[in-house]
PDB file of N, CA and C in Angstrom:
ATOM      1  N   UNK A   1       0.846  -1.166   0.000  1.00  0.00           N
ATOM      2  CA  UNK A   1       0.000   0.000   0.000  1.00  0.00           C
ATOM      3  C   UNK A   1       0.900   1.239   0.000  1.00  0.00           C
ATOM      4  N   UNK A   2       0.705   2.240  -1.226  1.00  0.00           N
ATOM      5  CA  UNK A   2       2.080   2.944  -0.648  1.00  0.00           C
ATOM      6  C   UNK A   2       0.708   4.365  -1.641  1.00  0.00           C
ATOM      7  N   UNK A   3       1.304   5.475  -0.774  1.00  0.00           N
ATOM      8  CA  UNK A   3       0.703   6.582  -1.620  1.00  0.00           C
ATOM      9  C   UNK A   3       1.571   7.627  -1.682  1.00  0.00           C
ATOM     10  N   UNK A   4       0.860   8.249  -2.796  1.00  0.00           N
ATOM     11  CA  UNK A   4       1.307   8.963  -3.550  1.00  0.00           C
ATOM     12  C   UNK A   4       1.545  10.586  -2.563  1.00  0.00           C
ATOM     13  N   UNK A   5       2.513  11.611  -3.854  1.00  0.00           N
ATOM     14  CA  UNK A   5       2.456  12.707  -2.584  1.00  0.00           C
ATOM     15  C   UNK A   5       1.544  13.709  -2.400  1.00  0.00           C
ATOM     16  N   UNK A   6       0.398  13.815  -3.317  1.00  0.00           N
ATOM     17  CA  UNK A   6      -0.368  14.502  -3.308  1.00  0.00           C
ATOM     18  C   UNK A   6      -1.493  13.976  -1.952  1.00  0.00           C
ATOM     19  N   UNK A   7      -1.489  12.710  -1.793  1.00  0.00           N
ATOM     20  CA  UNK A   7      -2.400  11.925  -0.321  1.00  0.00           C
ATOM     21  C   UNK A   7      -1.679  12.378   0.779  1.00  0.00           C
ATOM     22  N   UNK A   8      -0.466  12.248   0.983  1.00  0.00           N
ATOM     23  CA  UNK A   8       0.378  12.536   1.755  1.00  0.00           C
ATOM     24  C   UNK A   8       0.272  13.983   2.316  1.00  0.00           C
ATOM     25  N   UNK A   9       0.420  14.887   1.344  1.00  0.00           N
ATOM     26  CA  UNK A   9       0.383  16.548   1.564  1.00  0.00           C
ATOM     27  C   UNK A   9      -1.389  16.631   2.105  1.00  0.00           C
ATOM     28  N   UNK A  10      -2.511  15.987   1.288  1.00  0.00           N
ATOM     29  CA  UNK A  10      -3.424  16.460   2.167  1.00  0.00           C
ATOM     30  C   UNK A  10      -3.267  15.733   3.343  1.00  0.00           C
ATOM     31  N   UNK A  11      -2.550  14.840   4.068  1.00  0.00           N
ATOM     32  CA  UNK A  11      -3.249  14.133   5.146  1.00  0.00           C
ATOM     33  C   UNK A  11      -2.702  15.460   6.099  1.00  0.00           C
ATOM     34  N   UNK A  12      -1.189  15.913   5.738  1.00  0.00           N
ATOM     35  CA  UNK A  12      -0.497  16.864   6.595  1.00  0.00           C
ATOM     36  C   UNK A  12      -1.319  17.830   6.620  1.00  0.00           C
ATOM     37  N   UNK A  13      -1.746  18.475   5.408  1.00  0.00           N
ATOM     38  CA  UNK A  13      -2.059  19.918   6.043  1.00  0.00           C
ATOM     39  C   UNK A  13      -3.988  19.434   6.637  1.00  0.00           C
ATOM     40  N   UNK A  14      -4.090  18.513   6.475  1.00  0.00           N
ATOM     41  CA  UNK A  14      -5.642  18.140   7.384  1.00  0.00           C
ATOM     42  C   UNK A  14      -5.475  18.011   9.042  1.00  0.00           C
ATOM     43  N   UNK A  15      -3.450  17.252   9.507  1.00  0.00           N
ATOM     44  CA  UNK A  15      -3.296  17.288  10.411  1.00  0.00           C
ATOM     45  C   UNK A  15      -3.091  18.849  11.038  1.00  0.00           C
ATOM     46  N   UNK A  16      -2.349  19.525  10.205  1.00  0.00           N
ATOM     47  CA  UNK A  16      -2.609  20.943  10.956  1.00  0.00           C
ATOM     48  C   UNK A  16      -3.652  21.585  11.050  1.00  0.00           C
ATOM     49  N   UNK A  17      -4.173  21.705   9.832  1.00  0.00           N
ATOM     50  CA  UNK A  17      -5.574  22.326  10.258  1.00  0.00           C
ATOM     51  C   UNK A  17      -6.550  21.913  11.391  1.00  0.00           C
ATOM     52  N   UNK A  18      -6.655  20.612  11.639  1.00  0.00           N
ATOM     53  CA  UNK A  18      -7.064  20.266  13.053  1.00  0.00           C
ATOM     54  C   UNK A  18      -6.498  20.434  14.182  1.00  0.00           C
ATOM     55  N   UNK A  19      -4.605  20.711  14.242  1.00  0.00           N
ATOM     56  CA  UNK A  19      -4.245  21.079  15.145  1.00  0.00           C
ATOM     57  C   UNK A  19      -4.340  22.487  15.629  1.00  0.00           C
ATOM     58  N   UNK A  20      -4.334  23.666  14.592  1.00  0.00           N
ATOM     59  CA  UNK A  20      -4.723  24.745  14.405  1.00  0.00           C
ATOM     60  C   UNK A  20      -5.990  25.352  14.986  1.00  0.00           C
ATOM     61  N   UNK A  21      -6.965  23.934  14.722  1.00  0.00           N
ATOM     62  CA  UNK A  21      -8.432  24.511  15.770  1.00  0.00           C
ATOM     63  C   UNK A  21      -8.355  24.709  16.685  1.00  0.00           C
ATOM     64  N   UNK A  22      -8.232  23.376  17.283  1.00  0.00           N
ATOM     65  CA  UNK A  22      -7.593  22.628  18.793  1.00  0.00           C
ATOM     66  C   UNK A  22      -7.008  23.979  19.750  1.00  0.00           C
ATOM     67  N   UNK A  23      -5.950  24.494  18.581  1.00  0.00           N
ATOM     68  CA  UNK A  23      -4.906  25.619  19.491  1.00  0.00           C
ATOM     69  C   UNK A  23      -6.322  26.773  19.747  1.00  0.00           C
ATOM     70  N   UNK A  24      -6.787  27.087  18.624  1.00  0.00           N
ATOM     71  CA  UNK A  24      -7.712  28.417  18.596  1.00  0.00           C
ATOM     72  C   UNK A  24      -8.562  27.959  19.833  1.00  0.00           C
ATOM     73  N   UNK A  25      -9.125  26.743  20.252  1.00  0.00           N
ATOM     74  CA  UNK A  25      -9.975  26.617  20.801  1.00  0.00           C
ATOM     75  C   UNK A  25      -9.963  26.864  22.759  1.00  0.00           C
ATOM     76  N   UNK A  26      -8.480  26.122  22.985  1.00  0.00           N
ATOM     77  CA  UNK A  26      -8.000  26.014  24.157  1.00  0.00           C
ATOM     78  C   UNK A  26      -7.685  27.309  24.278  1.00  0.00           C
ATOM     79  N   UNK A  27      -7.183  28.685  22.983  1.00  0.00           N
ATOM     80  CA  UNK A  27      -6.952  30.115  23.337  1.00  0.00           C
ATOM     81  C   UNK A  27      -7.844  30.580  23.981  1.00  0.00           C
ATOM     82  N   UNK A  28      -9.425  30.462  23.637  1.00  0.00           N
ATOM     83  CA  UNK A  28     -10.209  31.206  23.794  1.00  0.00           C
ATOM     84  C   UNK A  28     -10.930  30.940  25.005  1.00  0.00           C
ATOM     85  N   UNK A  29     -10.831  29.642  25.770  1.00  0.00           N
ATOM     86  CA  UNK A  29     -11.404  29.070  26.606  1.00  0.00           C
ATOM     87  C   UNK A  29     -10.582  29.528  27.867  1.00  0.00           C
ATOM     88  N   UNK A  30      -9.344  29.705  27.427  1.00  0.00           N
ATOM     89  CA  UNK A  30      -8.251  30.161  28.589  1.00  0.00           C
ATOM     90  C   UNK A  30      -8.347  32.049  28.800  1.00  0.00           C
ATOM     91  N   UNK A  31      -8.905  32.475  27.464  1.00  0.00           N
ATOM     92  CA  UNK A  31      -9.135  34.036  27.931  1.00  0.00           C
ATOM     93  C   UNK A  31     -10.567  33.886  28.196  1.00  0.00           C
ATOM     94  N   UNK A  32     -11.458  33.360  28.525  1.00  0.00           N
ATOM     95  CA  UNK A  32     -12.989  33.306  28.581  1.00  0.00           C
ATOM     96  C   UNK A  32     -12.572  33.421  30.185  1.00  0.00           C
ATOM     97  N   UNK A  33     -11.759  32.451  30.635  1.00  0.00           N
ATOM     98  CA  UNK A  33     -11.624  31.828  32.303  1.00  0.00           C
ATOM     99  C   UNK A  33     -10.930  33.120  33.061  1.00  0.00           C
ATOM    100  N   UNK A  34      -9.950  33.575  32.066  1.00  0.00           N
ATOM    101  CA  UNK A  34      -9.817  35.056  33.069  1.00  0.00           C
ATOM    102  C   UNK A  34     -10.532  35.558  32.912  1.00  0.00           C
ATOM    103  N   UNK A  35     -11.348  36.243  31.895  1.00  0.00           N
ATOM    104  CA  UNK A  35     -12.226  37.467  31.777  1.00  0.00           C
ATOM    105  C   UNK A  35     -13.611  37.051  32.808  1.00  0.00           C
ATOM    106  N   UNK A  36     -13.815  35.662  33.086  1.00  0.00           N
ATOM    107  CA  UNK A  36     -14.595  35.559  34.161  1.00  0.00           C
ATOM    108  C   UNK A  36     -14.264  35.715  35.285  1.00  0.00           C
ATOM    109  N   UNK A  37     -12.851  35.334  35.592  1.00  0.00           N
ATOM    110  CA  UNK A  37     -11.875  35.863  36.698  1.00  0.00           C
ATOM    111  C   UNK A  37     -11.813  37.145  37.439  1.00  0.00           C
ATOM    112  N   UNK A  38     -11.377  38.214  35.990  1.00  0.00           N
ATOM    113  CA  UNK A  38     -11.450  39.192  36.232  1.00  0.00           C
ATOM    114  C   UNK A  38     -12.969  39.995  36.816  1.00  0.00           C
ATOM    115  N   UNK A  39     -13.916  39.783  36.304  1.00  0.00           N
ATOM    116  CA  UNK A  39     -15.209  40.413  36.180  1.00  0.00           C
ATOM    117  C   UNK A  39     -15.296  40.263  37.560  1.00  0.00           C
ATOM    118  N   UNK A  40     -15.450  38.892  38.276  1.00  0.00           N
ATOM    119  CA  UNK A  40     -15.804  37.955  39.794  1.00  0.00           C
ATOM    120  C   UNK A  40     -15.193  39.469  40.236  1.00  0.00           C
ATOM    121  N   UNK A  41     -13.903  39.574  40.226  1.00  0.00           N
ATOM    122  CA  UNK A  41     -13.027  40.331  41.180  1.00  0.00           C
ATOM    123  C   UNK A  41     -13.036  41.769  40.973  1.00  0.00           C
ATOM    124  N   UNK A  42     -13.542  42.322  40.080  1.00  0.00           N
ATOM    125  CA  UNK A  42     -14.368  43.643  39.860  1.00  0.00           C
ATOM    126  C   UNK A  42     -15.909  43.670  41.067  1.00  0.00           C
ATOM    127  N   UNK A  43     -16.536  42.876  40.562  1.00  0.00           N
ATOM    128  CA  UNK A  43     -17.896  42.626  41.374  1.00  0.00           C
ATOM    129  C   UNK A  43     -17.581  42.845  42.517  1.00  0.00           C
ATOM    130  N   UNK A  44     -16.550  42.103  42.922  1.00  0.00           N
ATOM    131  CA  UNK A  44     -16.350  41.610  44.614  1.00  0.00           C
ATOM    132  C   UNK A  44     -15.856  43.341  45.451  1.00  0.00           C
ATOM    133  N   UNK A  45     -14.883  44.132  44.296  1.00  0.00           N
ATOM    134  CA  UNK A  45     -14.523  45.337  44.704  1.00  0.00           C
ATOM    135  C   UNK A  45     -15.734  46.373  44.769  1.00  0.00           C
ATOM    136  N   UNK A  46     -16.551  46.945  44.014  1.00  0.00           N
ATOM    137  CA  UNK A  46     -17.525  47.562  43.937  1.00  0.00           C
ATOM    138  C   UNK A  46     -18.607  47.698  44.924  1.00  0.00           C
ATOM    139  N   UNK A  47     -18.304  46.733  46.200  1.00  0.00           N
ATOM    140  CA  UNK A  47     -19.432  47.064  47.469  1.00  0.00           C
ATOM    141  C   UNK A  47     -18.587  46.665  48.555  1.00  0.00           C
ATOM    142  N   UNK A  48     -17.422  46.465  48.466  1.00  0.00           N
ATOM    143  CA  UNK A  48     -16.463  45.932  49.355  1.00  0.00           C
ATOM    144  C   UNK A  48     -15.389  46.963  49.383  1.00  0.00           C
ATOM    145  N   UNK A  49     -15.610  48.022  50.402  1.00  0.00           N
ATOM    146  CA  UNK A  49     -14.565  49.282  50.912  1.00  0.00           C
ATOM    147  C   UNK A  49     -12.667  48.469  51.358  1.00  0.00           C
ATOM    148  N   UNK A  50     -12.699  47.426  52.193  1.00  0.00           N
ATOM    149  CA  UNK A  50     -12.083  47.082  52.303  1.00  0.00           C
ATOM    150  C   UNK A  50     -11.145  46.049  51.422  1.00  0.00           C
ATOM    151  N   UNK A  51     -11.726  45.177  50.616  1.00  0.00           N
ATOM    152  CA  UNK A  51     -11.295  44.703  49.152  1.00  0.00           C
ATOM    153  C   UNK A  51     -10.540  46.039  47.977  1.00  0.00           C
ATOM    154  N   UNK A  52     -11.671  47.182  48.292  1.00  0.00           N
ATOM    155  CA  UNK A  52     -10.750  48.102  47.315  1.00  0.00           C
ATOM    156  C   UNK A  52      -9.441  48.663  48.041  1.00  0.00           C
ATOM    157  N   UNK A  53      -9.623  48.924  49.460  1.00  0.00           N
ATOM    158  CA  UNK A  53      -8.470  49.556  50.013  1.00  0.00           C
ATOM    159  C   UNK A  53      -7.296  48.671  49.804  1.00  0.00           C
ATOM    160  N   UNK A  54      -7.429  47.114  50.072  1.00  0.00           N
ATOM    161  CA  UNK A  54      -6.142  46.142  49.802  1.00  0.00           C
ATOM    162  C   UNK A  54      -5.212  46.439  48.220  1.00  0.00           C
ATOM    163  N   UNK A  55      -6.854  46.499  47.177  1.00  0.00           N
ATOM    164  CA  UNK A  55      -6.159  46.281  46.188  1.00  0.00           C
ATOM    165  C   UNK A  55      -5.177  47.684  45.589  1.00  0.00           C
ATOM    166  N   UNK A  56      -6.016  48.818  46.058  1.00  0.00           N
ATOM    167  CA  UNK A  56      -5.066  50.063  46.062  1.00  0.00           C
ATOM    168  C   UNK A  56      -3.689  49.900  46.534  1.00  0.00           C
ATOM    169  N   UNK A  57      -4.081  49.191  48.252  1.00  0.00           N
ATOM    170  CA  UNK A  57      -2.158  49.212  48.145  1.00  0.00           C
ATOM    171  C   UNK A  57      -1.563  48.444  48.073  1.00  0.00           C
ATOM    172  N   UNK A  58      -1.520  47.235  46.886  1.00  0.00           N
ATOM    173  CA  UNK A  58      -0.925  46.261  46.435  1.00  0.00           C
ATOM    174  C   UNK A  58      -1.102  47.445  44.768  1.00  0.00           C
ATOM    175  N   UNK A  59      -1.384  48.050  44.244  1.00  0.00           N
ATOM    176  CA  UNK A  59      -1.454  49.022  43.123  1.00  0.00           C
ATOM    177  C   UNK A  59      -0.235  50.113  43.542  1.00  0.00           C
ATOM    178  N   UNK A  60      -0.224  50.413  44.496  1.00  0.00           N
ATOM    179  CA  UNK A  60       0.423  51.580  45.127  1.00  0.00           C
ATOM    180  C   UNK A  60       2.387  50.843  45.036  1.00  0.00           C
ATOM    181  N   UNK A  61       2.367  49.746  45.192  1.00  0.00           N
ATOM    182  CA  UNK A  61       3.501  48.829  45.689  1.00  0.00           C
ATOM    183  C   UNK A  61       4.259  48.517  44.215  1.00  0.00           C
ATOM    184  N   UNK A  62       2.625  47.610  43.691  1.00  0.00           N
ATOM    185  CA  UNK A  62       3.168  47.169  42.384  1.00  0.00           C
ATOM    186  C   UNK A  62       2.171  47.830  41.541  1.00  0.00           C
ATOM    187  N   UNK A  63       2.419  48.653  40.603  1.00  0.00           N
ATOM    188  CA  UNK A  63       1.562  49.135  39.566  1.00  0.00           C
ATOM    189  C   UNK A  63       1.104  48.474  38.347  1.00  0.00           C
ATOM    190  N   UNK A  64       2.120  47.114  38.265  1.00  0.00           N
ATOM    191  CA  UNK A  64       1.875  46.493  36.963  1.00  0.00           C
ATOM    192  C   UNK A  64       0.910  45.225  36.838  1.00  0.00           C
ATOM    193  N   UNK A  65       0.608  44.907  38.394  1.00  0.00           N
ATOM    194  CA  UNK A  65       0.037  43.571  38.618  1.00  0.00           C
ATOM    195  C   UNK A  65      -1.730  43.980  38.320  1.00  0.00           C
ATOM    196  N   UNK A  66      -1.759  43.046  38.003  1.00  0.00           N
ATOM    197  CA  UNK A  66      -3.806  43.238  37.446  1.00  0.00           C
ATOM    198  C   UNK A  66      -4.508  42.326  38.790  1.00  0.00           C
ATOM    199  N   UNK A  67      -5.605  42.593  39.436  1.00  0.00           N
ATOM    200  CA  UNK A  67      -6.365  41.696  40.398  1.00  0.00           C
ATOM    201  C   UNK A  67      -6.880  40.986  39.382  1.00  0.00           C
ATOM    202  N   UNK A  68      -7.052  39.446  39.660  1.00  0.00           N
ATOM    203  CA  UNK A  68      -7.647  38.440  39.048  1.00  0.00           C
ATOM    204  C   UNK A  68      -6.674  37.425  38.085  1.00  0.00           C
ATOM    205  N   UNK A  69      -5.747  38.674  38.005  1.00  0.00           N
ATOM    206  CA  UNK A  69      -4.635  38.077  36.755  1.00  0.00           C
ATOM    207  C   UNK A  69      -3.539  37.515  37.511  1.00  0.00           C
ATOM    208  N   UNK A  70      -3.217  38.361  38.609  1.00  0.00           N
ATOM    209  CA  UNK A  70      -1.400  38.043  38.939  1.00  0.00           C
ATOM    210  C   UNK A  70      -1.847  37.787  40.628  1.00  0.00           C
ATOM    211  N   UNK A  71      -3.058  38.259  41.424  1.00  0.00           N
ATOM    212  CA  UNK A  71      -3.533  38.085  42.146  1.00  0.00           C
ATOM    213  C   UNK A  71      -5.040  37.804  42.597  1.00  0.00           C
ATOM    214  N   UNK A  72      -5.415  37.310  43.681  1.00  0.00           N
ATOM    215  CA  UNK A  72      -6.834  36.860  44.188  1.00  0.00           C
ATOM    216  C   UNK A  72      -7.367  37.371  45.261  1.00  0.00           C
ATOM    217  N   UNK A  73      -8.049  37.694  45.961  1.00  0.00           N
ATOM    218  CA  UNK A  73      -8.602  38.805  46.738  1.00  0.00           C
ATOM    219  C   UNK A  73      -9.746  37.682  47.344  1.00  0.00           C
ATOM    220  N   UNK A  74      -9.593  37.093  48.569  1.00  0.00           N
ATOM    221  CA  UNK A  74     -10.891  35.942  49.440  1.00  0.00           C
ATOM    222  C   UNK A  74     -11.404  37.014  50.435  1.00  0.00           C
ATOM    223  N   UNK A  75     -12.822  36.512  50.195  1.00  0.00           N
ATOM    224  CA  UNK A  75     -13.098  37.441  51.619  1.00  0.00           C
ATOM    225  C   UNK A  75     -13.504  36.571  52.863  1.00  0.00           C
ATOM    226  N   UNK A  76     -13.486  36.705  53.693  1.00  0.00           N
ATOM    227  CA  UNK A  76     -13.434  35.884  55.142  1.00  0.00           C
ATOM    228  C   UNK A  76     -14.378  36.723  56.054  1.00  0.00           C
ATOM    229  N   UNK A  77     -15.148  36.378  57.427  1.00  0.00           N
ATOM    230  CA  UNK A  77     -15.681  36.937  57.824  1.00  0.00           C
ATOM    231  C   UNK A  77     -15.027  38.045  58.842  1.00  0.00           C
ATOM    232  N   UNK A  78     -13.689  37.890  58.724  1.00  0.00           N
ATOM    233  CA  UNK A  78     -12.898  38.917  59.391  1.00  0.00           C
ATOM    234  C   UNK A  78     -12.380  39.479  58.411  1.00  0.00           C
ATOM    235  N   UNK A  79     -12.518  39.589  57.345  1.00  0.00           N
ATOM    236  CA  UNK A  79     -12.125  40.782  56.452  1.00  0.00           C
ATOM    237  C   UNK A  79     -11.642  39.630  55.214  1.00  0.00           C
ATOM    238  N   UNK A  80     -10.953  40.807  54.444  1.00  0.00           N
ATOM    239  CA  UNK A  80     -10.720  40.253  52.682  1.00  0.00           C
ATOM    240  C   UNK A  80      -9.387  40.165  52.735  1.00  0.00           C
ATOM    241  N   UNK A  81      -8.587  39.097  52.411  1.00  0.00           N
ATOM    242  CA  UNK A  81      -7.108  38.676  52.478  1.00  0.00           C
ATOM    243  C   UNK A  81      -6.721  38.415  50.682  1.00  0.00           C
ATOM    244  N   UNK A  82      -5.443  38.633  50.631  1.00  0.00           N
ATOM    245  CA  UNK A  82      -4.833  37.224  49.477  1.00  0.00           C
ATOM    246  C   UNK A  82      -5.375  36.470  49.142  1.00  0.00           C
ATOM    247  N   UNK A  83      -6.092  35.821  48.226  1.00  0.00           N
ATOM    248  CA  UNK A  83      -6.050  34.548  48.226  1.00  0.00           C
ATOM    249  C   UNK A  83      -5.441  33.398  47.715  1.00  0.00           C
ATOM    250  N   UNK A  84      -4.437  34.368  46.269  1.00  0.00           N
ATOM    251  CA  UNK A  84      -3.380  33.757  45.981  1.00  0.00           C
ATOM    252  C   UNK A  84      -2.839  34.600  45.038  1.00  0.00           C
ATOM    253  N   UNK A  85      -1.375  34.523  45.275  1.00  0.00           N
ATOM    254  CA  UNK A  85      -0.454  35.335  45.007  1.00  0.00           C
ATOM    255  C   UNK A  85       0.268  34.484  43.582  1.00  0.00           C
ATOM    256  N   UNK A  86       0.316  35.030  42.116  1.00  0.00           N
ATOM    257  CA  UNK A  86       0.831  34.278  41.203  1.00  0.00           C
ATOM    258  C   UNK A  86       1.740  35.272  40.247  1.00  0.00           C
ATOM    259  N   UNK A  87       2.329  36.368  41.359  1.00  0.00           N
ATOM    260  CA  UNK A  87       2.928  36.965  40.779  1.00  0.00           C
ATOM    261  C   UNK A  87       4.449  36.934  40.891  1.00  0.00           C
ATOM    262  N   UNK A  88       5.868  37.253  40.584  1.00  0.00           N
ATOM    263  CA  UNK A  88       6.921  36.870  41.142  1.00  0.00           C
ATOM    264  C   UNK A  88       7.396  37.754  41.908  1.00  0.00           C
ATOM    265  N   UNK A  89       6.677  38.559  42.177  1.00  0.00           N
ATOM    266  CA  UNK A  89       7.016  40.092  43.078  1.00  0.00           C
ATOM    267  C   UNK A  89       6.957  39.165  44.129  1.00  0.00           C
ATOM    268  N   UNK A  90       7.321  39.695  45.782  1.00  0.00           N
ATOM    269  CA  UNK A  90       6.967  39.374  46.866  1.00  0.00           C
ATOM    270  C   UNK A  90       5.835  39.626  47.438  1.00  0.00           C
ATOM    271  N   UNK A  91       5.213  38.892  48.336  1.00  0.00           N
ATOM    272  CA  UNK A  91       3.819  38.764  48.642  1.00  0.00           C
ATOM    273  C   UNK A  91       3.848  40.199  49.773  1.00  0.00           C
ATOM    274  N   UNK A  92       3.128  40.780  49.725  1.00  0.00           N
ATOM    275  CA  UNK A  92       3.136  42.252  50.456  1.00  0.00           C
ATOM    276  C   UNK A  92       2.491  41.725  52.008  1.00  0.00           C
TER     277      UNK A  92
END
């Protein structure tokens, strides 16, 4: 069984083009998960005085870090902490 190169060239570019989706697909699913990320942690600031004061001075410290992106903001019934730090700065 042997084929030719014209079978050959479509099987390749059929394999990329399916790998090509695949990539588009896992892109968009991975910016969908922050932008839900982000939004959560907007919400959470907007009635929460103390959530905004943290994130001001972690803004004030580091100006470049985004909440939701490089950090997480939990709230607890004694107030709003870290909830996880994924930035390489030091944890304030």
């Amino acid at each position: 069984m042997s084929y030719d190169a014209l079978t050959i060239t479509a099987i390749v570019i059929a394999v990329v083009i399916i790998a090509v989706i695949i990539f588009v697909g896992r892109s968009n699913a991975n910016n969908e998960r922050k932008m839900r990320a982000l939004a959560d942690h907007l919400i959470m600031l907007e009635g929460n005085e103390e959530a905004m004061k943290l994130c001001k001075q972690i803004h004030d410290e580091y100006p470049e870090l985004c909440i939701g992106l490089d950090y997480t903001l939990r709230e607890k019934k004694e107030g709003v902490e870290i909830g996880e730090w994924k930035s390489n700065h030091p944890k304030p």
